[in-house]
PDB file of N, CA and C in Angstrom:
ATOM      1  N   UNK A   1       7.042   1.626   2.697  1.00  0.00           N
ATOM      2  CA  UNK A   1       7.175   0.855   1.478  1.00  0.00           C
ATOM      3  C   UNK A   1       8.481   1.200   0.769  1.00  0.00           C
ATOM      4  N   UNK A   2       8.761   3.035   0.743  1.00  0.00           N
ATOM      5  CA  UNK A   2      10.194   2.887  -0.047  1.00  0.00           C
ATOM      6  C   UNK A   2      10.960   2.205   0.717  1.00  0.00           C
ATOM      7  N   UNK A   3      11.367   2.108   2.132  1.00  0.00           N
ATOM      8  CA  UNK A   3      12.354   1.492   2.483  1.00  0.00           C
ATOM      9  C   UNK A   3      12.454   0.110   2.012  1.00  0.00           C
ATOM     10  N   UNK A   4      11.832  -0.784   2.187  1.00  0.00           N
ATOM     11  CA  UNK A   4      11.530  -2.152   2.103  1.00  0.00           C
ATOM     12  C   UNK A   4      11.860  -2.103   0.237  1.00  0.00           C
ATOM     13  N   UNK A   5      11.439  -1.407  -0.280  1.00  0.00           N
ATOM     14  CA  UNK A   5      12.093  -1.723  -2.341  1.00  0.00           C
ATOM     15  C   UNK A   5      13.237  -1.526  -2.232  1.00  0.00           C
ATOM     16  N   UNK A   6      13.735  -0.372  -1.478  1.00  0.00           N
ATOM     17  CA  UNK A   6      15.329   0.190  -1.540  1.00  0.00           C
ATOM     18  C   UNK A   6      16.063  -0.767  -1.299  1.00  0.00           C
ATOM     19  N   UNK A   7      15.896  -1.511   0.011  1.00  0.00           N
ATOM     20  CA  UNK A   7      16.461  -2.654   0.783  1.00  0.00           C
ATOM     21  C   UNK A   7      16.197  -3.415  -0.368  1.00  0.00           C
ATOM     22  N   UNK A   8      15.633  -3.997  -0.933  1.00  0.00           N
ATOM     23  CA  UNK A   8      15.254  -5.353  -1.990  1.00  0.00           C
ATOM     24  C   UNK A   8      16.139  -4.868  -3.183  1.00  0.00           C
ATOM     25  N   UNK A   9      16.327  -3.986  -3.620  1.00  0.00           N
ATOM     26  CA  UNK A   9      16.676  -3.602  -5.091  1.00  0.00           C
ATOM     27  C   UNK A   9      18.255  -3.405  -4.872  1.00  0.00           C
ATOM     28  N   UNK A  10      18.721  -3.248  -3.778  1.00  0.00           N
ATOM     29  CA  UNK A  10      20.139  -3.086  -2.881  1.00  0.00           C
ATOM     30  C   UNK A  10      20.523  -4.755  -2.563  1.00  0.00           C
ATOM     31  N   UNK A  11      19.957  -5.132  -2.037  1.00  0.00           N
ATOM     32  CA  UNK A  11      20.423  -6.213  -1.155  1.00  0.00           C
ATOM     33  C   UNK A  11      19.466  -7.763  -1.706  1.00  0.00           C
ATOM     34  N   UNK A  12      18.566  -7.545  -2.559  1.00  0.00           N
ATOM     35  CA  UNK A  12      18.403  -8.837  -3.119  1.00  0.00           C
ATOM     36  C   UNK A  12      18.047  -9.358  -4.323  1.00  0.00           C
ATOM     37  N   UNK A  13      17.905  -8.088  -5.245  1.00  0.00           N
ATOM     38  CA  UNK A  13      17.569  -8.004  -7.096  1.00  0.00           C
ATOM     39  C   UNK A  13      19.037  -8.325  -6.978  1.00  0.00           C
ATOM     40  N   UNK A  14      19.686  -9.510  -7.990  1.00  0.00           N
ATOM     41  CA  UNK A  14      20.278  -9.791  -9.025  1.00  0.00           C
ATOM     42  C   UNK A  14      20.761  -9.191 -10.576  1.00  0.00           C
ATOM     43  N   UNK A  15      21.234  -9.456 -10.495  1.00  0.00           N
ATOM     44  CA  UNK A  15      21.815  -8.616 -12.203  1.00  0.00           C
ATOM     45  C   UNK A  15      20.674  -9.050 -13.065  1.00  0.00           C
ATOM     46  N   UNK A  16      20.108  -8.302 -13.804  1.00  0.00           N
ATOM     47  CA  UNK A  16      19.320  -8.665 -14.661  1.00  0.00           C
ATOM     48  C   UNK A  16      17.813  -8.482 -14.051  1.00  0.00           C
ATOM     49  N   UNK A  17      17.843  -8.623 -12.742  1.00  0.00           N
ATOM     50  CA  UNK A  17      16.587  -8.438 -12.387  1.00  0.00           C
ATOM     51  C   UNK A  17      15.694  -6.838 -12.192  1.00  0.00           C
ATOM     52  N   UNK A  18      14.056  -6.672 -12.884  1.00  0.00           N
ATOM     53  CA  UNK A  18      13.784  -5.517 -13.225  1.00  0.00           C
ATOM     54  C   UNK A  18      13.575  -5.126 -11.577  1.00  0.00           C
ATOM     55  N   UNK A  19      13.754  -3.417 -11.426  1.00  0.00           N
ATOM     56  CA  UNK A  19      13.299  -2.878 -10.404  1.00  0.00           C
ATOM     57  C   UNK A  19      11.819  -4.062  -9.332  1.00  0.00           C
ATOM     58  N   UNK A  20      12.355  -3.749  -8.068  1.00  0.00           N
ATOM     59  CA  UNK A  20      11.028  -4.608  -7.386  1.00  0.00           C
ATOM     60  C   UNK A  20       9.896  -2.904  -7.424  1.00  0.00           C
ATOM     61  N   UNK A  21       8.612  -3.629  -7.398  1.00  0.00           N
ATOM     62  CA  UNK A  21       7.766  -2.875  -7.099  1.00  0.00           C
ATOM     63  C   UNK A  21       6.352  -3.020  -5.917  1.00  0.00           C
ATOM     64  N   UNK A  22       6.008  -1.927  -5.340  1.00  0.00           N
ATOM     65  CA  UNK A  22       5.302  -2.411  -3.997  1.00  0.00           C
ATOM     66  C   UNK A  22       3.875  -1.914  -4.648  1.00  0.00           C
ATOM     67  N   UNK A  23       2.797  -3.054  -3.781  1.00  0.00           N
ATOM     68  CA  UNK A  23       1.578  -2.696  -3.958  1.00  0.00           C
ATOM     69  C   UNK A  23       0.894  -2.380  -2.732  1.00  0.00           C
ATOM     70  N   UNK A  24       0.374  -1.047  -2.511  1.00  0.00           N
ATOM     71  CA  UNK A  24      -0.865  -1.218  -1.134  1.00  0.00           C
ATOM     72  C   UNK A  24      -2.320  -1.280  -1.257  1.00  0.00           C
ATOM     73  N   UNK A  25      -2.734  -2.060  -0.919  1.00  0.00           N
ATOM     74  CA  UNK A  25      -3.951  -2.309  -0.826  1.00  0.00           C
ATOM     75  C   UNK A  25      -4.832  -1.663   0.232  1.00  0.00           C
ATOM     76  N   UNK A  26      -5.999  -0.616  -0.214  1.00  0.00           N
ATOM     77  CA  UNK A  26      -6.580   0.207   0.971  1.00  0.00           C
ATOM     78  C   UNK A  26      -8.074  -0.046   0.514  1.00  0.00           C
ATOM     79  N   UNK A  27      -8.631   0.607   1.507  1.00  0.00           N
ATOM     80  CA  UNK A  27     -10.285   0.878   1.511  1.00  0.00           C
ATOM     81  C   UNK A  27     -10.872   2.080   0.904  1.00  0.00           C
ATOM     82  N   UNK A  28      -9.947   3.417   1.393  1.00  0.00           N
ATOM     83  CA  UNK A  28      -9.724   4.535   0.722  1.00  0.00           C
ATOM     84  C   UNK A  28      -8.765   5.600   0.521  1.00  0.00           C
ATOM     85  N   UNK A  29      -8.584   6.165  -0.262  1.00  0.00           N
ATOM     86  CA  UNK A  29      -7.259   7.225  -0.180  1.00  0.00           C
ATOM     87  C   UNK A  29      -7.528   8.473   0.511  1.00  0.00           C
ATOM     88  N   UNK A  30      -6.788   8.996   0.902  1.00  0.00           N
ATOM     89  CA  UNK A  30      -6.750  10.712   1.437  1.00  0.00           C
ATOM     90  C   UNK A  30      -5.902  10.860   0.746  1.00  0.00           C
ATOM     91  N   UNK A  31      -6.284  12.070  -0.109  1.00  0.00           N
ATOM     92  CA  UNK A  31      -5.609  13.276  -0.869  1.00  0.00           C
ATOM     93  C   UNK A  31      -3.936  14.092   0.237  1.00  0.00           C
ATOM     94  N   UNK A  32      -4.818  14.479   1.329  1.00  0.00           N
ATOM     95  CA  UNK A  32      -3.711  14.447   2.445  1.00  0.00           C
ATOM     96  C   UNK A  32      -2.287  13.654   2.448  1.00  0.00           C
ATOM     97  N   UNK A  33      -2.935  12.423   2.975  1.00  0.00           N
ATOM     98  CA  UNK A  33      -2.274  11.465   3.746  1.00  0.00           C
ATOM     99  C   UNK A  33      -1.342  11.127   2.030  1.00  0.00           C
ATOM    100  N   UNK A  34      -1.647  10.760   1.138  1.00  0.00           N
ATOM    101  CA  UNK A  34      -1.169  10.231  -0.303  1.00  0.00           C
ATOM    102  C   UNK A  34      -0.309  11.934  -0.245  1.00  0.00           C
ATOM    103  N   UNK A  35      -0.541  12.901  -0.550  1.00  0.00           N
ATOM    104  CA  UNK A  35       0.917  13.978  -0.926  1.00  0.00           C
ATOM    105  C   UNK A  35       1.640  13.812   0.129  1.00  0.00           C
ATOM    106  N   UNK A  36       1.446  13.861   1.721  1.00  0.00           N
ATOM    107  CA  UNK A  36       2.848  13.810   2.131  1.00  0.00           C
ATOM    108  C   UNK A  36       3.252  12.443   2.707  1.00  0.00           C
ATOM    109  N   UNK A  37       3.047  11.553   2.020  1.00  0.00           N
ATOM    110  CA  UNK A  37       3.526  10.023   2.304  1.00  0.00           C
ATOM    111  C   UNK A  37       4.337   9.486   0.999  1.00  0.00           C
ATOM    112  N   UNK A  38       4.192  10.520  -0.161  1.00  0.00           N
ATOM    113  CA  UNK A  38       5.124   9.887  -1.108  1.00  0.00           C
ATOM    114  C   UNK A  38       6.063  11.460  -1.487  1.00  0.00           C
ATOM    115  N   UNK A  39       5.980  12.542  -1.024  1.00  0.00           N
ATOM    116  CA  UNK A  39       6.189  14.072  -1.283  1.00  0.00           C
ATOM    117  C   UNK A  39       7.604  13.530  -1.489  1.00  0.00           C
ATOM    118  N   UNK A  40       8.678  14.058  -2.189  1.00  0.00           N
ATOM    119  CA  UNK A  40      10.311  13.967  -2.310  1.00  0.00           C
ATOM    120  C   UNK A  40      10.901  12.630  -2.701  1.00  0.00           C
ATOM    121  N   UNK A  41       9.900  11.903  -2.866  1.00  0.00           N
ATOM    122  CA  UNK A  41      10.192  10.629  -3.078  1.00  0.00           C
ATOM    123  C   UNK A  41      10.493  10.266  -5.142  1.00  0.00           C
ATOM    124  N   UNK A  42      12.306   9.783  -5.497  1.00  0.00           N
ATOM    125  CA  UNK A  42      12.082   9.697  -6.571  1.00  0.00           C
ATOM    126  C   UNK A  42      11.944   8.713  -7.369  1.00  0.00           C
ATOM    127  N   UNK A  43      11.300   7.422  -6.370  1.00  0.00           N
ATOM    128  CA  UNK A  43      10.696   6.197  -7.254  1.00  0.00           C
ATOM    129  C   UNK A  43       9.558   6.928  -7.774  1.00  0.00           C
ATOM    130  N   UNK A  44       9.234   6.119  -8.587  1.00  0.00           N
ATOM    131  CA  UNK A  44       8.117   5.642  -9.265  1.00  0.00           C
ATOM    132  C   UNK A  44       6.857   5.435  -8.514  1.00  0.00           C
ATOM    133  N   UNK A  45       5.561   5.995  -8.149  1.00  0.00           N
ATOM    134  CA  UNK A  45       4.560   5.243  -7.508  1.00  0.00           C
ATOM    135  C   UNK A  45       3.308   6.062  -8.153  1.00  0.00           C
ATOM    136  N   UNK A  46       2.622   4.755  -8.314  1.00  0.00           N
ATOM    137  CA  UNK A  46       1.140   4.904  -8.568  1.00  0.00           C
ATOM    138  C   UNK A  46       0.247   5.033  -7.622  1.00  0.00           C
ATOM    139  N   UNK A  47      -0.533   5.808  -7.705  1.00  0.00           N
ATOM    140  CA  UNK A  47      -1.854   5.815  -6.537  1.00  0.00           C
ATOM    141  C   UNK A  47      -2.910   6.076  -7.375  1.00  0.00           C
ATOM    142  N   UNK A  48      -3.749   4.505  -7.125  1.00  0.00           N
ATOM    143  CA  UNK A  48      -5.243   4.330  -7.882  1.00  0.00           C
ATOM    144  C   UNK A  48      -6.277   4.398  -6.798  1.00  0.00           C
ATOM    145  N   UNK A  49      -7.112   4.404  -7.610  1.00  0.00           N
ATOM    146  CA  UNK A  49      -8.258   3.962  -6.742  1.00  0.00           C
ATOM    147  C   UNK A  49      -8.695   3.000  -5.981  1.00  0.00           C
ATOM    148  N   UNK A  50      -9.792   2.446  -4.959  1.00  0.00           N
ATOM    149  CA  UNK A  50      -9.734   1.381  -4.702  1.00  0.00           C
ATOM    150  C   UNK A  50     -11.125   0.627  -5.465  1.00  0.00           C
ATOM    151  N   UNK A  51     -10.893  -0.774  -5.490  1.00  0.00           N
ATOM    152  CA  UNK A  51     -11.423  -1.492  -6.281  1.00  0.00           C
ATOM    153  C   UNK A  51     -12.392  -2.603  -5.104  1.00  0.00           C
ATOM    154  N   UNK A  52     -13.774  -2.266  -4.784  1.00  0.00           N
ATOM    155  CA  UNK A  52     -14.367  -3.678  -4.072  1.00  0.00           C
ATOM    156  C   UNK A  52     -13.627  -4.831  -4.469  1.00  0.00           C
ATOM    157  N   UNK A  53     -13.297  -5.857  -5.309  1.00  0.00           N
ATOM    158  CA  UNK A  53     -13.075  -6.971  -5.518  1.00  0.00           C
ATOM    159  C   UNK A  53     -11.757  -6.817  -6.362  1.00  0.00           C
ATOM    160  N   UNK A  54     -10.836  -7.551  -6.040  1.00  0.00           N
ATOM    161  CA  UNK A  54      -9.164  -7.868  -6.948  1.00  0.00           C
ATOM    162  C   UNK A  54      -9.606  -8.090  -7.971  1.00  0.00           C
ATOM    163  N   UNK A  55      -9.305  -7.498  -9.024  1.00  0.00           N
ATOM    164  CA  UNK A  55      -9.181  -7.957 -11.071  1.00  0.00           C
ATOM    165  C   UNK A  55      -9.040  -9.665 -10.585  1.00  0.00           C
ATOM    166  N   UNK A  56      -8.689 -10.752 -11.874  1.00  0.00           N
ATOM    167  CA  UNK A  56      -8.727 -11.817 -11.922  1.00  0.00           C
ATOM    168  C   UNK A  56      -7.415 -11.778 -11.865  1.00  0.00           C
ATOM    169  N   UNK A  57      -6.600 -12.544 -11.706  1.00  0.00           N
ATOM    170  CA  UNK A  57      -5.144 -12.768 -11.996  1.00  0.00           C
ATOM    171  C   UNK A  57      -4.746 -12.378 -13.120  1.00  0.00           C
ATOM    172  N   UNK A  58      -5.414 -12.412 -14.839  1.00  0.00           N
ATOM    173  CA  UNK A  58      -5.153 -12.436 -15.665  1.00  0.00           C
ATOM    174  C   UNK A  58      -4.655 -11.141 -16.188  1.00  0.00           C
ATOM    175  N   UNK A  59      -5.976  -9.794 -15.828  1.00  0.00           N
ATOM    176  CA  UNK A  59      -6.413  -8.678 -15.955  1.00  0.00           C
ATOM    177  C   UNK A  59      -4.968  -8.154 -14.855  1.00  0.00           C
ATOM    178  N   UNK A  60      -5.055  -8.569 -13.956  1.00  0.00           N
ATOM    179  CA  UNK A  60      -3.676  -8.048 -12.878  1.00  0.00           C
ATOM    180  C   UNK A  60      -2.305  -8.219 -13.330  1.00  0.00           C
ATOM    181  N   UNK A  61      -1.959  -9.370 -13.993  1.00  0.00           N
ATOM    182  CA  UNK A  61      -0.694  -9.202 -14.703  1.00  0.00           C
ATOM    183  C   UNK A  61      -0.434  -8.947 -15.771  1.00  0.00           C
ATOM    184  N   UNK A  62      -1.748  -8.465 -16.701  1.00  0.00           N
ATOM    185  CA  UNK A  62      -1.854  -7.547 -17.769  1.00  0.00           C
ATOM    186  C   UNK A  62      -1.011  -6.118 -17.606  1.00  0.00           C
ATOM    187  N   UNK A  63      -2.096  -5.863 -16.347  1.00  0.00           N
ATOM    188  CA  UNK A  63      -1.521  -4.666 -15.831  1.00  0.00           C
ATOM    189  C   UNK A  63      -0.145  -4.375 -15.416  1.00  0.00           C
ATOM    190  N   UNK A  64       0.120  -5.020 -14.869  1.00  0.00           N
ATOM    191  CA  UNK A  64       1.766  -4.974 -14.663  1.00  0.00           C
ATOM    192  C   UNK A  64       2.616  -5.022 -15.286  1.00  0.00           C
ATOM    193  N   UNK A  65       2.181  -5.767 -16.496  1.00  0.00           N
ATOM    194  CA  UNK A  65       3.047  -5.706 -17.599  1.00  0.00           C
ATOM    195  C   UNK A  65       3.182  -4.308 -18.344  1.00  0.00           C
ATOM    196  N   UNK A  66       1.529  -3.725 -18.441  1.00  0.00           N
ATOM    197  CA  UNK A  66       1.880  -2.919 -19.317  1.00  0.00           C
ATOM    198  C   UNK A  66       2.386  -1.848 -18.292  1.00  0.00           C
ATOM    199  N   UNK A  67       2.459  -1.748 -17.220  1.00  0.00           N
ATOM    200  CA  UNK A  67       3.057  -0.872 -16.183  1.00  0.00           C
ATOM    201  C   UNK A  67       4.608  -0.991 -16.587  1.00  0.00           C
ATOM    202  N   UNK A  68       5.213  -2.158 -16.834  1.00  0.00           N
ATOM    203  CA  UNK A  68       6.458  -2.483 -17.082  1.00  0.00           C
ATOM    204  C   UNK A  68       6.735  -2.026 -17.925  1.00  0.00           C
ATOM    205  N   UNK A  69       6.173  -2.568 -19.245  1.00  0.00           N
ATOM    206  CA  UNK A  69       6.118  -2.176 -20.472  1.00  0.00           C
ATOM    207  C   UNK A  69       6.199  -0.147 -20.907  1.00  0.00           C
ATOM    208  N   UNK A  70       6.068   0.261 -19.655  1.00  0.00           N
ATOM    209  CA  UNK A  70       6.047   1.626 -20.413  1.00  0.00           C
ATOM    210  C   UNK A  70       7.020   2.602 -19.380  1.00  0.00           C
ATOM    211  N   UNK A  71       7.610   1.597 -19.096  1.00  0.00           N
ATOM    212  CA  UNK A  71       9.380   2.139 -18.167  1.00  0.00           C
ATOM    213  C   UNK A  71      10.272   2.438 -19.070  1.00  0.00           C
TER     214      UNK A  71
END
């Protein structure tokens, strides 16, 4: 995933445009696998929980906003 933002935020964000950001979607996390898959890394990344069913659209770009909102 960092590669693929790096590449986007390098080679296809525009002036003005905010940082891109990646979402993964899983079944479950490992404590493991989550420290050394983001370890040294100095973006930004969240690791939540997983959710049976996607928020509504509404509730989801709430979230993102206020994710934005507090950069």
């Amino acid at each position: 995933m960092n590669l693929y933002l790096n590449y986007f935020k390098e080679e296809e964000n525009t002036e003005g445009d905010n940082e891109p950001i990646g979402i993964i979607i899983a079944a479950d996390k490992h404590e493991f696998t989550v420290k050394y898959a983001t370890g040294g890394l100095t973006n930004k990344i969240f690791v939540s929980k997983y959710q049976l069913y996607l928020p509504d659209q509404k509730m989801l770009e709430e979230k993102v906003k206020e994710i934005l909102d507090n950069d």
